[in-house]
N, C-alpha and C. Protein backbone atom coordinates (compact mmCIF):
# COMPACT_ATOMS: atom_id res chain seq x y z
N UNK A 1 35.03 57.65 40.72
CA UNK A 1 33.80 56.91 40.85
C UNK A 1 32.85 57.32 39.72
N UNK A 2 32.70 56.47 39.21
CA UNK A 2 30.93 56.49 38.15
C UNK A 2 29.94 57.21 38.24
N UNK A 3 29.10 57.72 37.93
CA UNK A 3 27.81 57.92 38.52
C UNK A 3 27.19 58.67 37.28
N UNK A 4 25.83 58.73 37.91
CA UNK A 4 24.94 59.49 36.70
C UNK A 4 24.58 61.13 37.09
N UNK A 5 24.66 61.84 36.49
CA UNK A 5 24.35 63.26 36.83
C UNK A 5 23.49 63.86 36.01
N UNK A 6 21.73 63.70 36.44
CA UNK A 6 21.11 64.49 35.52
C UNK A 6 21.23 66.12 35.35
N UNK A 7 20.94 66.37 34.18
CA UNK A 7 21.17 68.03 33.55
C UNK A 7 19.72 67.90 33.51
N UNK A 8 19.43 69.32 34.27
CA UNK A 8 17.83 70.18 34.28
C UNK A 8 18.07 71.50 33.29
N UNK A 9 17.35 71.24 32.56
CA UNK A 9 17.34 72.71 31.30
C UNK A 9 16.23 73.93 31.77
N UNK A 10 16.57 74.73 31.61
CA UNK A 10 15.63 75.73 32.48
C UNK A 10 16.00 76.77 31.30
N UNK A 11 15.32 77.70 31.01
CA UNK A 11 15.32 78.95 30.32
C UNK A 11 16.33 79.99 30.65
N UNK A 12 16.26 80.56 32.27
CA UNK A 12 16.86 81.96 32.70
C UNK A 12 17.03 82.04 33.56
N UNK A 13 16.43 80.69 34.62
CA UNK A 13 15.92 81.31 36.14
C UNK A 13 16.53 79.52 36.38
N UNK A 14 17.27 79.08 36.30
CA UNK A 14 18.21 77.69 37.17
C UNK A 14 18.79 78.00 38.28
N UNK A 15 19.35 79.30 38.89
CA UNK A 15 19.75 80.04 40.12
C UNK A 15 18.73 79.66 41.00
N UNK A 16 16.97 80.35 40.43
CA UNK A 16 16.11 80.22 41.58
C UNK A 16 15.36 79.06 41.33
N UNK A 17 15.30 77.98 40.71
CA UNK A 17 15.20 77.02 40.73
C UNK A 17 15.96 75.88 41.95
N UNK A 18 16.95 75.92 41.66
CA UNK A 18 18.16 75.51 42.70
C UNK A 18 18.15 76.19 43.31
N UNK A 19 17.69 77.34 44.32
CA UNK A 19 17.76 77.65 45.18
C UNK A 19 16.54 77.39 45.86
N UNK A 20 15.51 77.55 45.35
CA UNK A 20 13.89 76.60 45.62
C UNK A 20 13.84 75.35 46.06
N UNK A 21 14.67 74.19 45.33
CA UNK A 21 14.78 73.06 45.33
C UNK A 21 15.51 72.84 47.21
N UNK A 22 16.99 73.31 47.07
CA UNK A 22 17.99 73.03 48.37
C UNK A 22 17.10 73.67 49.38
N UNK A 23 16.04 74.71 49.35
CA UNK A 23 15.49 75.13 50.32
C UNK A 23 14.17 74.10 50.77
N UNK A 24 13.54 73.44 49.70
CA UNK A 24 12.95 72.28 50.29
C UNK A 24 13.57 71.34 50.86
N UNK A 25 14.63 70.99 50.69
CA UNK A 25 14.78 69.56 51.30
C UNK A 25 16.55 69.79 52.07
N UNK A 26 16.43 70.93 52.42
CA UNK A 26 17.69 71.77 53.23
C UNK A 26 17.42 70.39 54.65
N UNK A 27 16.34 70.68 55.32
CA UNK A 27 16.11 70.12 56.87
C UNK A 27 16.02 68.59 56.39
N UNK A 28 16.35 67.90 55.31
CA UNK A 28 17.04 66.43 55.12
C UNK A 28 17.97 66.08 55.12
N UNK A 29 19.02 67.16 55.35
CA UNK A 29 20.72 66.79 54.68
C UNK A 29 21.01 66.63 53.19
N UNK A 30 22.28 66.55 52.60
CA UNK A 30 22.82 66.79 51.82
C UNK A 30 22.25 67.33 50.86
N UNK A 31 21.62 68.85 51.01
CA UNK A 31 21.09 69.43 49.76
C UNK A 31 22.00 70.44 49.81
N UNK A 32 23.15 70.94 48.51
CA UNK A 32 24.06 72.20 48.44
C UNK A 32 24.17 72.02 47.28
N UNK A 33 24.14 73.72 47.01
CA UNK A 33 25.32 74.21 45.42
C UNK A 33 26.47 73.86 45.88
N UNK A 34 26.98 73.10 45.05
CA UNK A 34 28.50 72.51 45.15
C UNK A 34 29.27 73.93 44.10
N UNK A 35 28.50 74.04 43.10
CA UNK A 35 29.67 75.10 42.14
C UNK A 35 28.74 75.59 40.77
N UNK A 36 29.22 76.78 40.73
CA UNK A 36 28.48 77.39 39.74
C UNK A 36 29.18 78.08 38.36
N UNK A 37 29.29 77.72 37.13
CA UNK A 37 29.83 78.18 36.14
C UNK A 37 28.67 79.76 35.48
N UNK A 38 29.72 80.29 35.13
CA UNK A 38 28.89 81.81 34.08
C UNK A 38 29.71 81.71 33.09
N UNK A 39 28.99 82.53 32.04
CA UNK A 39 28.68 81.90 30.64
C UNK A 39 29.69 83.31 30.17
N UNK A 40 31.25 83.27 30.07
CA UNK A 40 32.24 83.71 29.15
C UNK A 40 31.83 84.47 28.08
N UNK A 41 32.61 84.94 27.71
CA UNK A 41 32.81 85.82 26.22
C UNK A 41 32.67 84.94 24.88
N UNK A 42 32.55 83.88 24.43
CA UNK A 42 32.79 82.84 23.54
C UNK A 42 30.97 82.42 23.82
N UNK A 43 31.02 81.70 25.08
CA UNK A 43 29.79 81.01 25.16
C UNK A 43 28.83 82.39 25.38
N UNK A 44 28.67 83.57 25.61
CA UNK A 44 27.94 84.09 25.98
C UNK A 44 27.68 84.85 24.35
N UNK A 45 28.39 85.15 23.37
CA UNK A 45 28.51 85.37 22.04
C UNK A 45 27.45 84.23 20.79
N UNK A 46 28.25 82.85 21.66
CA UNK A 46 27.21 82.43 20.86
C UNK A 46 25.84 82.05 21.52
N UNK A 47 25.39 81.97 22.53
CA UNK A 47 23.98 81.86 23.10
C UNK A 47 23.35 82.77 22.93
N UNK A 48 23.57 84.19 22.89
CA UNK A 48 23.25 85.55 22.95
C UNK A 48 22.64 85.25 25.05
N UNK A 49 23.53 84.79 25.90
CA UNK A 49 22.74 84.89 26.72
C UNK A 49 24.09 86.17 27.05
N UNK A 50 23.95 86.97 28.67
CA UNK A 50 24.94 87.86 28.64
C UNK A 50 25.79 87.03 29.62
N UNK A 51 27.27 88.15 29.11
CA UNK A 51 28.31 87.41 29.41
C UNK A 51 28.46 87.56 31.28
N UNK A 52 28.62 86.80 31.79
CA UNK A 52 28.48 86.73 33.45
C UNK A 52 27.95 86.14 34.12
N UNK A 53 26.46 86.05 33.11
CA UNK A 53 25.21 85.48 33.92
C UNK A 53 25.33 83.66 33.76
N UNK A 54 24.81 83.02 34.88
CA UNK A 54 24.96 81.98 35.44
C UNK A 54 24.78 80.60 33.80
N UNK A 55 25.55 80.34 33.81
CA UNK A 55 25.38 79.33 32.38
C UNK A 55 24.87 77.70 33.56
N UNK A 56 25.78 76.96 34.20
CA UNK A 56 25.13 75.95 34.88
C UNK A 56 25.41 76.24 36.31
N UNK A 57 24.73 75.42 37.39
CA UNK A 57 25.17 74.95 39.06
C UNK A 57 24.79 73.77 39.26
N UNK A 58 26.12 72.86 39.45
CA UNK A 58 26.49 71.69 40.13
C UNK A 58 25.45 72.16 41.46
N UNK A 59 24.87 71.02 42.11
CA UNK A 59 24.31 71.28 43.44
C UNK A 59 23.62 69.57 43.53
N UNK A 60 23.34 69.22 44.99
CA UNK A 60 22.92 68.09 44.97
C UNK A 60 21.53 68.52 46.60
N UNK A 61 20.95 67.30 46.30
CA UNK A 61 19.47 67.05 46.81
C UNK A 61 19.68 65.60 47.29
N UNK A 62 19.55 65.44 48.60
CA UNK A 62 19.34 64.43 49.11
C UNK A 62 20.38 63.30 49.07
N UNK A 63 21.92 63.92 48.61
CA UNK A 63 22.86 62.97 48.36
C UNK A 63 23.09 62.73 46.52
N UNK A 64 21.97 63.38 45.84
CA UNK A 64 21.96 63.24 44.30
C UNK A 64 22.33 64.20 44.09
N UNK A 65 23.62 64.28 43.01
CA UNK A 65 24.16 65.38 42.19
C UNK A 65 23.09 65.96 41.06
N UNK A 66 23.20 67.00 40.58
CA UNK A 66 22.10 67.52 39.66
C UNK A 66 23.24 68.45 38.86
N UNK A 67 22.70 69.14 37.45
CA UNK A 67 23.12 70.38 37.32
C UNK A 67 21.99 70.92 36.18
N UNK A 68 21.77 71.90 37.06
CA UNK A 68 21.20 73.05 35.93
C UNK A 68 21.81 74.09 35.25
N UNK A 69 21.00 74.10 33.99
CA UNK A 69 21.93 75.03 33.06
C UNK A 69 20.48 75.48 32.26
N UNK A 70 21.19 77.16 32.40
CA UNK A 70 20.24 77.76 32.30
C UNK A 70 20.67 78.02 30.15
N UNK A 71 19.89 77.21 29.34
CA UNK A 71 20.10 76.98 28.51
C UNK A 71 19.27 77.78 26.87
N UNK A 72 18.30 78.78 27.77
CA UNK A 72 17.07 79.17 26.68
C UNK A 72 16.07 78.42 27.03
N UNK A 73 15.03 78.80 25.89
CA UNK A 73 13.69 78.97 25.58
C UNK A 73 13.70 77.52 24.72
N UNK A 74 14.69 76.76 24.29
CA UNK A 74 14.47 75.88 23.71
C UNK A 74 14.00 74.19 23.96
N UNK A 75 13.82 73.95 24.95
CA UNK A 75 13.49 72.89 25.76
C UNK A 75 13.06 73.11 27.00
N UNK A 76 11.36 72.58 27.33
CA UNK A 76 10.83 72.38 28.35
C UNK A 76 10.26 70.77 29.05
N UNK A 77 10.06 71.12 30.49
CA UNK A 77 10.25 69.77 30.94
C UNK A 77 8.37 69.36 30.56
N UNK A 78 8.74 67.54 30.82
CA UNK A 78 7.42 67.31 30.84
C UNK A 78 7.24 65.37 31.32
N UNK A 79 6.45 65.05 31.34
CA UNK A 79 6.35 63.91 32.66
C UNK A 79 7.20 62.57 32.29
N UNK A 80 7.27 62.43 31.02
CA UNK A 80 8.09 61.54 30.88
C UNK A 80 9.44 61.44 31.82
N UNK A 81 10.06 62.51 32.50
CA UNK A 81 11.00 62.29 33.15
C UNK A 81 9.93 62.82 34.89
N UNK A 82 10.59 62.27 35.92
CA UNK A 82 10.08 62.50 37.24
C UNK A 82 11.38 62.03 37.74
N UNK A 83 10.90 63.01 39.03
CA UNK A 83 12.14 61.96 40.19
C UNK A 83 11.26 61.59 41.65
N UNK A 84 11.68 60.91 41.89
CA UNK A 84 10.72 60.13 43.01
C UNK A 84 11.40 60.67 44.42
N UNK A 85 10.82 61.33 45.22
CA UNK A 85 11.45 61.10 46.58
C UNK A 85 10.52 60.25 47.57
N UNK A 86 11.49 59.56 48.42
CA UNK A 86 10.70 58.59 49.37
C UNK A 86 10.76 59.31 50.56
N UNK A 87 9.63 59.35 51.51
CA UNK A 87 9.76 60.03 52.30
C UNK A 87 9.21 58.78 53.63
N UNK A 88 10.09 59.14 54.68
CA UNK A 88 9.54 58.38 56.01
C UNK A 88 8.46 58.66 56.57
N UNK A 89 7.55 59.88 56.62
CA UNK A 89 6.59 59.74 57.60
C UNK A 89 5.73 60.80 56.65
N UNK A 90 4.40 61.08 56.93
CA UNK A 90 3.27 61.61 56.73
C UNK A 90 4.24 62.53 56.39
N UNK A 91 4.44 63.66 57.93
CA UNK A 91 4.81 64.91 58.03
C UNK A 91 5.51 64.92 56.47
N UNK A 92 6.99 64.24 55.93
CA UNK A 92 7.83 64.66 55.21
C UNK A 92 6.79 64.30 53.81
N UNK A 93 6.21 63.66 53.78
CA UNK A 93 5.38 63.87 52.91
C UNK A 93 4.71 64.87 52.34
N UNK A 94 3.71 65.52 53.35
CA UNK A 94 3.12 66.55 53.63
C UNK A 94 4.00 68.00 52.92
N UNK A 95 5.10 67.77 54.04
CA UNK A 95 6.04 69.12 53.60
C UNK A 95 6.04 69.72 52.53
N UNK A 96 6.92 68.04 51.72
CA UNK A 96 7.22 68.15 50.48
C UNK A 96 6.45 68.43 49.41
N UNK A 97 4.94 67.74 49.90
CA UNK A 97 3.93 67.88 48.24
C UNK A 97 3.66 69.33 48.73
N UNK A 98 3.28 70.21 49.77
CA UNK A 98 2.88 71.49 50.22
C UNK A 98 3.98 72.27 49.32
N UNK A 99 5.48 72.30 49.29
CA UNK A 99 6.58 72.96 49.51
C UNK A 99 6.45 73.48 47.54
N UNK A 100 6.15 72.12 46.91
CA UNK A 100 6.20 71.91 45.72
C UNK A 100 5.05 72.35 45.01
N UNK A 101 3.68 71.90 45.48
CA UNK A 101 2.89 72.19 45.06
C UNK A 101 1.54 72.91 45.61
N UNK A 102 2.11 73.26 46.75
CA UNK A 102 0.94 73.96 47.34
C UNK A 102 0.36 75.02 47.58
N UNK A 103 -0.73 75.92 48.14
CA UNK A 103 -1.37 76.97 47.80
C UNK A 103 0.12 77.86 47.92
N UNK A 104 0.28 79.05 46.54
CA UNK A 104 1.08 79.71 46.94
C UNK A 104 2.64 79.50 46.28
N UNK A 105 2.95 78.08 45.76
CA UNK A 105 3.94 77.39 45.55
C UNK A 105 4.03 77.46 43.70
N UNK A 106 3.41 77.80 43.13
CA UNK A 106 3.20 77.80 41.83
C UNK A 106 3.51 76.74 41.04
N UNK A 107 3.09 75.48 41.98
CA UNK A 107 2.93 74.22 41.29
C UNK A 107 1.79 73.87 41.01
N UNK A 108 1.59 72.43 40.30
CA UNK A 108 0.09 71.81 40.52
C UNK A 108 -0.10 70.65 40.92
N UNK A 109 -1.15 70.07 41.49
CA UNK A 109 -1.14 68.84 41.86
C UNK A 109 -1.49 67.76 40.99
N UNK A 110 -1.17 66.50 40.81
CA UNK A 110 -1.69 65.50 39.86
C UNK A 110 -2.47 64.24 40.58
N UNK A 111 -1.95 63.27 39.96
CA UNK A 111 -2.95 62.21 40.66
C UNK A 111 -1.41 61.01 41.40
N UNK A 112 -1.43 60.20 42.19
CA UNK A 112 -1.16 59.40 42.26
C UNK A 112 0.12 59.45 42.64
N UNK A 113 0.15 60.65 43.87
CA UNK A 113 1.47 60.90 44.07
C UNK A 113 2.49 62.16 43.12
N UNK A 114 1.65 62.13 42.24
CA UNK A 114 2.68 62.90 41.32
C UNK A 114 2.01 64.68 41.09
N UNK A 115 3.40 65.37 41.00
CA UNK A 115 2.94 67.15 41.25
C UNK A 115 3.98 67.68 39.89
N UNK A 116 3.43 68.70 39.87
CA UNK A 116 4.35 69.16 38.85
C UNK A 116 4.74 70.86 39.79
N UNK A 117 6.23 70.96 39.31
CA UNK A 117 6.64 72.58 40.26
C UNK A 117 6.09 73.48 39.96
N UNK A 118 6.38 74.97 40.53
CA UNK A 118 6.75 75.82 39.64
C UNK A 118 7.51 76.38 38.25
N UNK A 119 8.62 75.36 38.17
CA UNK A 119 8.94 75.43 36.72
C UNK A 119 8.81 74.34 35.73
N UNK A 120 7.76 73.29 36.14
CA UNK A 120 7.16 72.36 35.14
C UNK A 120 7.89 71.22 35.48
N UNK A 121 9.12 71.02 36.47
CA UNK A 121 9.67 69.67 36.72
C UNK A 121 8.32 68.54 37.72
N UNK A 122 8.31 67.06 36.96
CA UNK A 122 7.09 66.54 37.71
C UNK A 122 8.17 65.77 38.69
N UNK A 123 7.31 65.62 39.91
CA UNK A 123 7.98 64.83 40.85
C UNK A 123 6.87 63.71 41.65
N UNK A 124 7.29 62.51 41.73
CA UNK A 124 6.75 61.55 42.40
C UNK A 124 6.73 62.01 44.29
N UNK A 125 5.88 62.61 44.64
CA UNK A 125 5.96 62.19 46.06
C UNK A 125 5.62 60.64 46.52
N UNK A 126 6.51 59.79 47.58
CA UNK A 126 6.00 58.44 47.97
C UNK A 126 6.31 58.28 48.90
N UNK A 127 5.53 57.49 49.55
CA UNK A 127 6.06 56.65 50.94
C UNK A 127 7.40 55.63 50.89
N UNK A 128 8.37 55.96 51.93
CA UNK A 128 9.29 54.95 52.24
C UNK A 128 8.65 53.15 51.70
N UNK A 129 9.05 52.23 51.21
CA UNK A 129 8.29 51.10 50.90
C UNK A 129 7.77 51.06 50.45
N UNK A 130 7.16 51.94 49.41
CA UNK A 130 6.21 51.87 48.81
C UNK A 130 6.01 50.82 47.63
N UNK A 131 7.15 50.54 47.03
CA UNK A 131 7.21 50.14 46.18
C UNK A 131 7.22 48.55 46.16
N UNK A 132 7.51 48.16 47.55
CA UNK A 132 7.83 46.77 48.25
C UNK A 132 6.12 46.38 48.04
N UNK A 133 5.42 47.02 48.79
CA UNK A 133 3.89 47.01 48.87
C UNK A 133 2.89 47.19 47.40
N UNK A 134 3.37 47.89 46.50
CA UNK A 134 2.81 47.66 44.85
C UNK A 134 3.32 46.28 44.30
N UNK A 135 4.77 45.49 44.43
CA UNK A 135 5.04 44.96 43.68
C UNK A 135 5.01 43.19 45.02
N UNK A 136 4.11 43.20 46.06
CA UNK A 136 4.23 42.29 46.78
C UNK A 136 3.60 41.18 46.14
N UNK A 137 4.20 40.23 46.17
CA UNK A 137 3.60 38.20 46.05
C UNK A 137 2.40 38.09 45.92
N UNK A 138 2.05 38.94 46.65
CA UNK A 138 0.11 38.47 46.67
C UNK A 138 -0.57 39.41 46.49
N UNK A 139 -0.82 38.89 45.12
CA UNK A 139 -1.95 40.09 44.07
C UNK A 139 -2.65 40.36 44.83
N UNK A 140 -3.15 40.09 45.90
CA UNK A 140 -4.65 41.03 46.54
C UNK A 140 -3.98 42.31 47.37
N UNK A 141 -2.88 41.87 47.63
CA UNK A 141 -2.40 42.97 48.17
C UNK A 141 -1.89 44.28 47.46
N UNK A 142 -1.11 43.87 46.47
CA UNK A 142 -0.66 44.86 45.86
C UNK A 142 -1.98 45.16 44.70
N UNK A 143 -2.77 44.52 44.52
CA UNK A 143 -3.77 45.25 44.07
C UNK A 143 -5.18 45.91 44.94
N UNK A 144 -4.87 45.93 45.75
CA UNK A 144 -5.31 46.90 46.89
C UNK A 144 -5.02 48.13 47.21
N UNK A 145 -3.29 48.14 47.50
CA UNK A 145 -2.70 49.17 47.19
C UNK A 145 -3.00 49.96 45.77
N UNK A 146 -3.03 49.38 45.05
CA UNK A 146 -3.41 49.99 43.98
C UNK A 146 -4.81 51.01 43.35
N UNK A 147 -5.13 50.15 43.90
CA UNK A 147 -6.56 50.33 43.94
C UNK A 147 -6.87 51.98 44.96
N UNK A 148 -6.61 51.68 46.31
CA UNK A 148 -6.35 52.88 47.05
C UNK A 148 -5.33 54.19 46.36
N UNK A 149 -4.29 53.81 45.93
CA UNK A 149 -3.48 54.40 45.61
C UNK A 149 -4.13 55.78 44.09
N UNK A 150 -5.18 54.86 43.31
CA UNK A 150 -5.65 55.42 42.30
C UNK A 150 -6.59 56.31 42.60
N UNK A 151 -7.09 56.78 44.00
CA UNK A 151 -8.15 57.59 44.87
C UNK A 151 -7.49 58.72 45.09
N UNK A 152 -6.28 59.01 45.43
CA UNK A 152 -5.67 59.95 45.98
C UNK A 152 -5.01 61.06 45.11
N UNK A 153 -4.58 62.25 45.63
CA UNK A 153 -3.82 62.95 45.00
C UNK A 153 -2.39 62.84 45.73
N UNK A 154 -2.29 63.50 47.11
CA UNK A 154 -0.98 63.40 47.72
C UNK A 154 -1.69 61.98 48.69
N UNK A 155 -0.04 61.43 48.74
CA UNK A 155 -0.63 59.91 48.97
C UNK A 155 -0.65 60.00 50.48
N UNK A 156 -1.69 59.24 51.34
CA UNK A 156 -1.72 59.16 52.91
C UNK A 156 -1.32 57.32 52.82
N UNK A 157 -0.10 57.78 53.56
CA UNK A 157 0.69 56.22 53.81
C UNK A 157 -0.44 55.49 54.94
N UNK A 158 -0.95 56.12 55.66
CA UNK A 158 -1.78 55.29 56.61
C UNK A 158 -2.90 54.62 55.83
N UNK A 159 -3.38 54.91 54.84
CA UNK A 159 -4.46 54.37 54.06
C UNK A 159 -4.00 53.39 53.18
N UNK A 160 -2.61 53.53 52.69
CA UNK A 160 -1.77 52.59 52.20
C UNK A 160 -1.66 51.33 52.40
N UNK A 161 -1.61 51.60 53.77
CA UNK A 161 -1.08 50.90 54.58
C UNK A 161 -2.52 49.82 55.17
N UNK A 162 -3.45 50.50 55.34
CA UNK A 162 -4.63 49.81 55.68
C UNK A 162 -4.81 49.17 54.43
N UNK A 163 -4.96 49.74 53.52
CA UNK A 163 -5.22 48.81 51.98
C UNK A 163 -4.27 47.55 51.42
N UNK A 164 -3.31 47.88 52.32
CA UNK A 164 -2.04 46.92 52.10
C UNK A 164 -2.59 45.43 52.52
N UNK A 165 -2.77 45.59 54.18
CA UNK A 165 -3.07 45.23 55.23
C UNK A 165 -4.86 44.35 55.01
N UNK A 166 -5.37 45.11 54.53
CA UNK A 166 -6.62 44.03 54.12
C UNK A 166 -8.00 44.66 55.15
């Protein structure tokens, strides 16, 4: 089967990254390290990273494959890439922007749904539908949503939803 598998570049620390990550969204299902490669005599020679220590881990989130590879100092993340999770209710909302970015979490918060981690990956928090409701038939609506949507930091689907709604 096909599929796309994004690579997360991380410096040193892709172990506790991926282990941060599967521990947020563990109580959703399908979040696991599937498999973890270390970085040989050859590859560890020429990276200067040491030989043993974790080079990538296969692991998936929510049914999405990922792999991080802990690659150096030479590439950091930044907003042009995000990943969106949709979440069903307040609570998983809540969780998630708290888990990611909240007091304690060594993330930050942004505007409009969007947080950045502890290690600089940005992520879209959203409501289930959300996107049905920005891109609906009737401009007053989805520019309502919009409109509400541009007020907020972590998004409250009930206000969404009233703004949707008229």
């Amino acid at each position: 089967m096909e599929h796309i598998t994004p690579c997360l570049w991380f410096d040193d620390n892709a172990e506790e990254a991926v282990t941060f990550y599967i521990s947020i969204f563990k109580d959703r299902g399908g979040s696991k390290i599937k498999e973890t490669s270390r970085y040989g005599e050859a590859a560890a020679a020429a990276s200067g990273r040491p030989k043993g220590s974790v080079l990538t881990i296969m692991f998936e989130i929510l049914g999405q494959e990922f792999m991080a590879l802990n690659g150096g100092p030479v590439f950091k993340f930044n907003e042009a890439v995000s990943f969106m999770v949709n979440c069903d209710t307040q609570d998983e909302i809540d969780r998630t922007w708290n888990a990611l970015s909240g007091p304690g979490s060594g993330g930050e918060e942004s505007s409009c749904g969007w947080l950045k981690d502890k290690f600089g990956l940005s992520w879209q928090i959203v409501p289930a539908g959300f996107s049905e409701m920005i891109k609906d038939k009737d401009p007053k609506k989805s520019d309502r949503v919009m409109a509400a949507l541009l007020q907020m930091k972590k998004l409250d689907i009930q206000k969404l939803k009233q703004a949707y709604e008229g």
